[in-house]
N, C-alpha and C. Protein backbone atom coordinates (compact mmCIF):
# COMPACT_ATOMS: atom_id res chain seq x y z
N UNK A 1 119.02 143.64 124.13
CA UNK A 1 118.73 142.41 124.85
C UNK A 1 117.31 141.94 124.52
N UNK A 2 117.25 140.14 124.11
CA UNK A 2 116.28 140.30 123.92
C UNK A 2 114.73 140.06 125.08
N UNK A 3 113.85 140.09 125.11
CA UNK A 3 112.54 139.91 125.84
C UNK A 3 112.17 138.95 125.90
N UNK A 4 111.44 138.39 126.97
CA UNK A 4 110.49 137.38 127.29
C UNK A 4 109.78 136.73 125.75
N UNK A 5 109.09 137.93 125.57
CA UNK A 5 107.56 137.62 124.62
C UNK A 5 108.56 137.19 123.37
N UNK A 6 109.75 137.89 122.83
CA UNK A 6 111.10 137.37 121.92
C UNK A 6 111.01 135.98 122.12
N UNK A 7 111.62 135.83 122.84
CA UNK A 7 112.11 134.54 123.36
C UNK A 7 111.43 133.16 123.06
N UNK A 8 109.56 133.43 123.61
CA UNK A 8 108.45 132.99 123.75
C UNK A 8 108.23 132.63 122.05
N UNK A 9 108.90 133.15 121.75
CA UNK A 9 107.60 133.21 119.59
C UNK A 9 108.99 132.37 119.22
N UNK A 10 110.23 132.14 119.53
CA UNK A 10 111.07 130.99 119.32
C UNK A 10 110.51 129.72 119.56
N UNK A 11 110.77 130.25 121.28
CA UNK A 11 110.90 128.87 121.98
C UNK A 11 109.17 127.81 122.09
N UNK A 12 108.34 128.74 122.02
CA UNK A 12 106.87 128.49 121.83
C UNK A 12 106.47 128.34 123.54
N UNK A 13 105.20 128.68 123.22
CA UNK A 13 104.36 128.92 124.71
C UNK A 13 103.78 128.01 125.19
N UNK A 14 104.04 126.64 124.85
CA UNK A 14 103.22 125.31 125.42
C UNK A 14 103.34 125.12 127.13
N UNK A 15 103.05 124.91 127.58
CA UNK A 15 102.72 124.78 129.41
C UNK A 15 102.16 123.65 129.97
N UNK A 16 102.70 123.12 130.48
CA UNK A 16 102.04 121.54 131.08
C UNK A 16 101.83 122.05 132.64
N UNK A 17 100.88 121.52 133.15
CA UNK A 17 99.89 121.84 134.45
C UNK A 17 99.49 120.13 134.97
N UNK A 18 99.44 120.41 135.99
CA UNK A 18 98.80 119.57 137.26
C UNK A 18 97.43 120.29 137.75
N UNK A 19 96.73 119.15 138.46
CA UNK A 19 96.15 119.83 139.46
C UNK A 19 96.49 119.73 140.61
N UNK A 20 96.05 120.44 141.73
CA UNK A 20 96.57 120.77 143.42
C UNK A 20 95.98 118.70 143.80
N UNK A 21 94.97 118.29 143.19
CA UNK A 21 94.63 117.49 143.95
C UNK A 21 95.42 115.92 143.20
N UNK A 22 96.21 116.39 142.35
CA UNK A 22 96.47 115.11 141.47
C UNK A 22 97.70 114.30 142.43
N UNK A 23 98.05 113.27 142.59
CA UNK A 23 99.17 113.00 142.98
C UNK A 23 99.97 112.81 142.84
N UNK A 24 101.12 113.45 143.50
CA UNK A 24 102.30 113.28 142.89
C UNK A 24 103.06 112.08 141.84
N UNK A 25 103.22 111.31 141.78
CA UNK A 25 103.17 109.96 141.27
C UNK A 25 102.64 110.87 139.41
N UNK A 26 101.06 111.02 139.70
CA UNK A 26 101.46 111.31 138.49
C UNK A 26 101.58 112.77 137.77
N UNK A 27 102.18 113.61 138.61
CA UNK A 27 103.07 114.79 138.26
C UNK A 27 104.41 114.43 137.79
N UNK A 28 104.91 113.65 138.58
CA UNK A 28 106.34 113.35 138.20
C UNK A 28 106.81 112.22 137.18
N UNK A 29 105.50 111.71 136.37
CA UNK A 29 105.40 110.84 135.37
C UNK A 29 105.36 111.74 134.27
N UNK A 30 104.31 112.55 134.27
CA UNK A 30 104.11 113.73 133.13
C UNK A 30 105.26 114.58 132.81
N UNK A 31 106.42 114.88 134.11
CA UNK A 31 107.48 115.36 133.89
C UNK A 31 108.69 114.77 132.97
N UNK A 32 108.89 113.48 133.86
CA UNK A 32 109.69 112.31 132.76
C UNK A 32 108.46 112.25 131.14
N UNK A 33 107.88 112.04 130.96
CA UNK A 33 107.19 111.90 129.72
C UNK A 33 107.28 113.01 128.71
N UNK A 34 107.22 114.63 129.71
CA UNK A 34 107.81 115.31 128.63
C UNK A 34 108.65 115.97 129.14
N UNK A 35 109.73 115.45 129.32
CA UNK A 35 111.06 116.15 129.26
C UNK A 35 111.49 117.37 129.95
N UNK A 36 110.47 117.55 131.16
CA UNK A 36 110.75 118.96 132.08
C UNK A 36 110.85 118.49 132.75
N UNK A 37 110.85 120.16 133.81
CA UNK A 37 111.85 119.94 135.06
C UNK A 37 110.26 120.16 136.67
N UNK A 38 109.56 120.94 135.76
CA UNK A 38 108.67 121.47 136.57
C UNK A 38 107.02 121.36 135.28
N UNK A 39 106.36 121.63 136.74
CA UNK A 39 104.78 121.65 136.44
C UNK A 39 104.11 122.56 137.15
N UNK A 40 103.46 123.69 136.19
CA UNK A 40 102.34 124.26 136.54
C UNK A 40 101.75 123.84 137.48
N UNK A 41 100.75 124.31 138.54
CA UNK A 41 99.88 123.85 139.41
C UNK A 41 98.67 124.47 139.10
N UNK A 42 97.66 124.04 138.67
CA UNK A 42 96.41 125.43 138.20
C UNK A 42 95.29 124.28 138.53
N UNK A 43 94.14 125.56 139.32
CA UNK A 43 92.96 124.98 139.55
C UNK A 43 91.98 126.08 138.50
N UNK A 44 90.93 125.86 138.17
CA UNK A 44 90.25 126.62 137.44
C UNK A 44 90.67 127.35 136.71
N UNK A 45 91.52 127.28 136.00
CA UNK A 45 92.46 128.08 135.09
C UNK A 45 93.58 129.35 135.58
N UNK A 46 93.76 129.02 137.01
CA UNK A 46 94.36 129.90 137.58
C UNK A 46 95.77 129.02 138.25
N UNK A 47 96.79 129.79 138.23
CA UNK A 47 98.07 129.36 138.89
C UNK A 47 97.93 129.50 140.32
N UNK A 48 98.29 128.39 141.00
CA UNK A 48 98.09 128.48 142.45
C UNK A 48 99.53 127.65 142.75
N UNK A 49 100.64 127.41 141.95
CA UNK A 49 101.69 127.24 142.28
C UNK A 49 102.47 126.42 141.17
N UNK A 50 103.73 125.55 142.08
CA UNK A 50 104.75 125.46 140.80
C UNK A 50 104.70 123.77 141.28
N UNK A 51 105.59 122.81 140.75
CA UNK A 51 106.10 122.26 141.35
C UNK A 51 106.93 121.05 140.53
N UNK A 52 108.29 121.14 141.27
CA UNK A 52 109.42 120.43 140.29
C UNK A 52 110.09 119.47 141.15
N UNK A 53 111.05 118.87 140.06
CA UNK A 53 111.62 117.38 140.47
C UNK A 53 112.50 118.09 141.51
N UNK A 54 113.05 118.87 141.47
CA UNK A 54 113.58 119.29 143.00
C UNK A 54 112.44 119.11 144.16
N UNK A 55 111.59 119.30 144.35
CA UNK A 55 110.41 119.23 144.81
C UNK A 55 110.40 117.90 145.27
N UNK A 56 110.17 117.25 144.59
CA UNK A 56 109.66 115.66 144.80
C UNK A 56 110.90 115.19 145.19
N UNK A 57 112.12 115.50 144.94
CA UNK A 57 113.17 114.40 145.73
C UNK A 57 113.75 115.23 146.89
N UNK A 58 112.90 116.23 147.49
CA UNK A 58 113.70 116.52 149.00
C UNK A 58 111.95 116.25 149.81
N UNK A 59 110.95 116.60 149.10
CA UNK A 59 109.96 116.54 150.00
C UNK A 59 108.71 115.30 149.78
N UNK A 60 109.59 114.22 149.18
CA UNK A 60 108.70 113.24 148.80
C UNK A 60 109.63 111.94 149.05
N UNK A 61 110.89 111.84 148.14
CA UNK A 61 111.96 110.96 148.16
C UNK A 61 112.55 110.90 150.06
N UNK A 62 113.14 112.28 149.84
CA UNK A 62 113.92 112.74 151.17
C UNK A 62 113.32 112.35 152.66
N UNK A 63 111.76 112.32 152.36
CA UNK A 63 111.04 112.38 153.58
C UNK A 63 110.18 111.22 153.60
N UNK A 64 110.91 109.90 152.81
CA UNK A 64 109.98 108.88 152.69
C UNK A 64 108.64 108.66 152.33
N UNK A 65 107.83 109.90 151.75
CA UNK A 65 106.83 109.59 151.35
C UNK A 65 106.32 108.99 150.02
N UNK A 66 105.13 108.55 150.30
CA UNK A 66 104.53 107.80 149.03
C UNK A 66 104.39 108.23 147.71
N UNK A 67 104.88 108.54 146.76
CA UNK A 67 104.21 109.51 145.70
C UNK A 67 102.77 109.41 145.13
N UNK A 68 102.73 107.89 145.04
CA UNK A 68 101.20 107.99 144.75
C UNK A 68 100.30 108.22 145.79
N UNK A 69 100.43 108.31 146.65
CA UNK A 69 99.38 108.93 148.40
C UNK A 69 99.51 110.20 148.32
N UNK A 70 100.41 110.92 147.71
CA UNK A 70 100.60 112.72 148.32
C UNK A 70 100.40 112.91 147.26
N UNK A 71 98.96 114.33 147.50
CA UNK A 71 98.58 114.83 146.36
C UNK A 71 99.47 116.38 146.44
N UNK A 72 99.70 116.59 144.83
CA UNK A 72 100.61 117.93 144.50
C UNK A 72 100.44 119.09 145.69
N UNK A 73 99.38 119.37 146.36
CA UNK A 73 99.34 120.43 147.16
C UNK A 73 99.86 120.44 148.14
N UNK A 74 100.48 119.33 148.08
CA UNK A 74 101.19 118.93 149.40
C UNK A 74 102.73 119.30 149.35
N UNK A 75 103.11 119.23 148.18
CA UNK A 75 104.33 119.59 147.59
C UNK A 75 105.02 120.61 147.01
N UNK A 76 104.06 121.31 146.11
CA UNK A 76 104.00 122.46 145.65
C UNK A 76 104.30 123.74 146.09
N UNK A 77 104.95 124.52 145.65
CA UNK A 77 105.37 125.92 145.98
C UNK A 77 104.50 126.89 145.78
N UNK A 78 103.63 127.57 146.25
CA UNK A 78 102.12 127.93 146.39
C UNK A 78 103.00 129.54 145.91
N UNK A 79 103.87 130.08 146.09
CA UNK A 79 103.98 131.56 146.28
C UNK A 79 104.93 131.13 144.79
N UNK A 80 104.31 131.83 143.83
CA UNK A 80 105.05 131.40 142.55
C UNK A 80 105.05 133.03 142.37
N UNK A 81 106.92 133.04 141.45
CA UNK A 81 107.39 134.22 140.95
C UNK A 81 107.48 134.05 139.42
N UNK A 82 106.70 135.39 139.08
CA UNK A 82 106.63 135.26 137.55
C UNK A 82 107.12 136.21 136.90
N UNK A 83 106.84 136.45 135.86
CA UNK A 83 107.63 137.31 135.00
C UNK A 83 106.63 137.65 133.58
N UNK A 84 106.66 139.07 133.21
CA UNK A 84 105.66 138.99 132.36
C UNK A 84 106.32 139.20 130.60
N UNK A 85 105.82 139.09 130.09
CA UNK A 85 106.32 139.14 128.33
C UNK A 85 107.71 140.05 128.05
N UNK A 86 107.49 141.41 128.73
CA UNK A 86 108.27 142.78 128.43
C UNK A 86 109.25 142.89 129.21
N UNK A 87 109.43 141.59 130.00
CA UNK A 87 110.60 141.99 130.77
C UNK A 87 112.09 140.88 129.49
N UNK A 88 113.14 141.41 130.28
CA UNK A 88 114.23 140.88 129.41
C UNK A 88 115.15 139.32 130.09
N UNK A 89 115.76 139.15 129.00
CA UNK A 89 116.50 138.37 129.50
C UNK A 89 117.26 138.36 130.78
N UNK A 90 118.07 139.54 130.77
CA UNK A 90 119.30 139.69 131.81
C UNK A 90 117.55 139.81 133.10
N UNK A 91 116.81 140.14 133.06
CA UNK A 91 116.11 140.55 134.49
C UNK A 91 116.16 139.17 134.70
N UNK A 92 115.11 138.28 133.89
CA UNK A 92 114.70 137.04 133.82
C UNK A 92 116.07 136.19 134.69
N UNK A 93 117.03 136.13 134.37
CA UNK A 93 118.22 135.71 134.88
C UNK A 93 118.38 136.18 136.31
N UNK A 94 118.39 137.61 136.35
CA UNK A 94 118.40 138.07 138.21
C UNK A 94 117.91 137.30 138.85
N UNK A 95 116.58 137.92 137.91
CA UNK A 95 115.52 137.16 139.37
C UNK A 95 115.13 135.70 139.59
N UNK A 96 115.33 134.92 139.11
CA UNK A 96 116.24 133.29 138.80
C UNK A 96 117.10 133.09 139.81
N UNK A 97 118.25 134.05 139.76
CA UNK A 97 119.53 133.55 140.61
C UNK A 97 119.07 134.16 141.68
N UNK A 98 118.58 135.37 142.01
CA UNK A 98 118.50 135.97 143.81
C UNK A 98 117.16 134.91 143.95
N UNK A 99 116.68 134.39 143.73
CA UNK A 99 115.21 133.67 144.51
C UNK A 99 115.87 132.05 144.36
N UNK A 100 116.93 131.87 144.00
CA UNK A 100 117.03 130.15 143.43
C UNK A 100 116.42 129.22 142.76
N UNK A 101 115.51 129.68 142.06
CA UNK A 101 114.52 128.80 141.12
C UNK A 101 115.31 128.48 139.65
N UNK A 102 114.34 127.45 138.99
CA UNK A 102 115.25 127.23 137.51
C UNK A 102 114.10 127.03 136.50
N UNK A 103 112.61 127.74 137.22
CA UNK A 103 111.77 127.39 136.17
C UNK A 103 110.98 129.05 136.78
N UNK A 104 110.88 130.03 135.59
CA UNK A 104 109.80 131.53 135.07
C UNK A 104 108.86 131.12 134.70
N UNK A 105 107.46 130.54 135.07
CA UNK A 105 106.05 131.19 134.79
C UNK A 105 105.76 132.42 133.82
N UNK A 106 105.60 132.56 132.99
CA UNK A 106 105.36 133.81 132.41
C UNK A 106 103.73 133.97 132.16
N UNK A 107 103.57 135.45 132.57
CA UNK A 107 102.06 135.46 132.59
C UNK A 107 101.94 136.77 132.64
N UNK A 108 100.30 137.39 132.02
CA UNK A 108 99.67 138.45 131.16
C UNK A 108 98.79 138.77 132.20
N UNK A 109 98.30 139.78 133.13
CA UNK A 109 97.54 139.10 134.27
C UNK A 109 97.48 138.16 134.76
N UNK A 110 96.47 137.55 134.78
CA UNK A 110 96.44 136.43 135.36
C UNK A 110 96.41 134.88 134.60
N UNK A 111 96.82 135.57 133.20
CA UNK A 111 96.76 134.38 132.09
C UNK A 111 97.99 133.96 132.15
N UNK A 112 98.22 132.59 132.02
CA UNK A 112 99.79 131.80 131.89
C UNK A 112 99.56 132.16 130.18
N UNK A 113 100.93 132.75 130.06
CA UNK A 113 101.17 132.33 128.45
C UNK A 113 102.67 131.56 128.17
N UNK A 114 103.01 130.98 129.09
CA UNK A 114 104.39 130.85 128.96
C UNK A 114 105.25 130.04 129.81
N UNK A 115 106.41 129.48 129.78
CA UNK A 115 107.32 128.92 130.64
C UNK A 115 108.50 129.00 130.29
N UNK A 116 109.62 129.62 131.27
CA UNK A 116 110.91 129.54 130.74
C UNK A 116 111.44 128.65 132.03
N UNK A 117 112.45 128.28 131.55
CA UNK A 117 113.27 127.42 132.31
C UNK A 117 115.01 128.01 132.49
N UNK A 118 116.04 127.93 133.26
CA UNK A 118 116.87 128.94 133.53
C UNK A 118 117.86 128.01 132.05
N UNK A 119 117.95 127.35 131.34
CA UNK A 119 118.07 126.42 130.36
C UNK A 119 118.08 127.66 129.08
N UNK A 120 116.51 128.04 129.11
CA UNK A 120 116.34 128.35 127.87
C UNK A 120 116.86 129.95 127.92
N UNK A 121 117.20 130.56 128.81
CA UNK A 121 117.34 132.00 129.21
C UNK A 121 119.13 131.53 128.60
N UNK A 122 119.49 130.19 129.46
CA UNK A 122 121.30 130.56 128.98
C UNK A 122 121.13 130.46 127.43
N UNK A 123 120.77 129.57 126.71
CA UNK A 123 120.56 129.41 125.29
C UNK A 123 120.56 130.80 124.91
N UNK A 124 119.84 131.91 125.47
CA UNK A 124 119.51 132.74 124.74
C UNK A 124 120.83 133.83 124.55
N UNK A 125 121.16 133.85 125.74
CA UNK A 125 122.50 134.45 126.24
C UNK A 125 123.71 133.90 125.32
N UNK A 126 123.87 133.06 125.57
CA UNK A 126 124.91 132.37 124.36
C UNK A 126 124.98 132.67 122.98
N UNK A 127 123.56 132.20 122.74
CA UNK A 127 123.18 133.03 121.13
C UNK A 127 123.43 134.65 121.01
N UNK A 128 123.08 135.42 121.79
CA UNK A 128 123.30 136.74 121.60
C UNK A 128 124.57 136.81 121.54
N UNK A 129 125.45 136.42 122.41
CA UNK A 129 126.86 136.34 122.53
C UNK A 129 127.53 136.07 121.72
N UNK A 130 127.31 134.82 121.14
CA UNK A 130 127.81 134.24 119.35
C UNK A 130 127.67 135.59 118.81
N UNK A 131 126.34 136.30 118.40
CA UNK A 131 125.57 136.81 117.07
C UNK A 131 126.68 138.39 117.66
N UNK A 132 127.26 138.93 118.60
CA UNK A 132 127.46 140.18 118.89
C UNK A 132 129.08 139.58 118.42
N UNK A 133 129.61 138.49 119.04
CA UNK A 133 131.16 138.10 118.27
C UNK A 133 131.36 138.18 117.18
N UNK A 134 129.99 137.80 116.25
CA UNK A 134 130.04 137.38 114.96
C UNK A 134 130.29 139.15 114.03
N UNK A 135 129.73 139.89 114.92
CA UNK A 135 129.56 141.38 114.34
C UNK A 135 130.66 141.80 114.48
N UNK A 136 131.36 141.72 115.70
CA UNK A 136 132.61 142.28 115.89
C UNK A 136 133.55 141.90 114.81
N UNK A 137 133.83 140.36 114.60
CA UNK A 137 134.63 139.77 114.10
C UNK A 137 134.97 140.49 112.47
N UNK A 138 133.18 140.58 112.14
CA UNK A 138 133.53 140.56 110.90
C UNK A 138 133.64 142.60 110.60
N UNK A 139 133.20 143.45 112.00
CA UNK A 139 133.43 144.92 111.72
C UNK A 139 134.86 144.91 111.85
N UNK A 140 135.70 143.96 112.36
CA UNK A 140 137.60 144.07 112.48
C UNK A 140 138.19 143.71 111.35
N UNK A 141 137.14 142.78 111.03
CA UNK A 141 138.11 142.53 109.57
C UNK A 141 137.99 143.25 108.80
N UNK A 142 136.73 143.93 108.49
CA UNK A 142 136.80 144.69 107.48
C UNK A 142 136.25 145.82 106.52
């Protein structure tokens, strides 16, 4: 099975971040602009939480608020679960489905090196799945 840090040297380690004080409005612009689901929250180079378009349409949309008036800290999921390089796929997936999230933080101490999304974990799964059919197929034939 393969690993995080695997996974990471594919999929590449780029990370888009907010700050706690930015407002929503333009968190959820940076999201549409590049094509995610979620945003880092980091003050001084440190993670102090998460926060995704699930986010903004139950506690921003849902609750009538302004997006450009509410700044990210207001929104944000402060108790972020991460995952570090050496762990694997299938964990990465557990702990995804028992907590309900769809976006892994990956991080070295206290360094972000990483982001998976529950997206790029099935990709990976699939691919292994192909590549282990593909072995079988061709150890039956011959």
């Amino acid at each position: 099975m393969r690993t995080v840090r695997q996974l990471l040297d594919i999929k590449g380690r780029e990370t888009y971040s907010v700050r706690p004080e930015q407002m929503m409005y333009e968190a959820i612009t940076q999201m549409a602009e590049r094509s995610v689901g979620a945003l880092l929250v980091v003050e001084s180079e440190r993670l102090v939480g998460i926060v995704s378009e699930r986010d903004y349409a139950r506690k921003i949309i849902l609750k009538g608020r302004a997006s450009r008036e509410t700044p990210v800290r207001d929104v944000m999921t402060a108790t972020v679960i991460t995952t570090g390089e050496d762990a694997t796929v299938d964990a990465c997936m557990r702990l995804m489905s028992e907590n309900r999230i769809r976006h892994l933080p990956v991080v070295d101490g206290e360094k972000i090196v990483g982001m998976l999304s529950i997206g790029d974990l099935v990709k990976a799964v699939i691919s292994d799945q192909q590549f282990e059919i593909e072995q079988l197929s061709h150890y039956i034939a011959g």
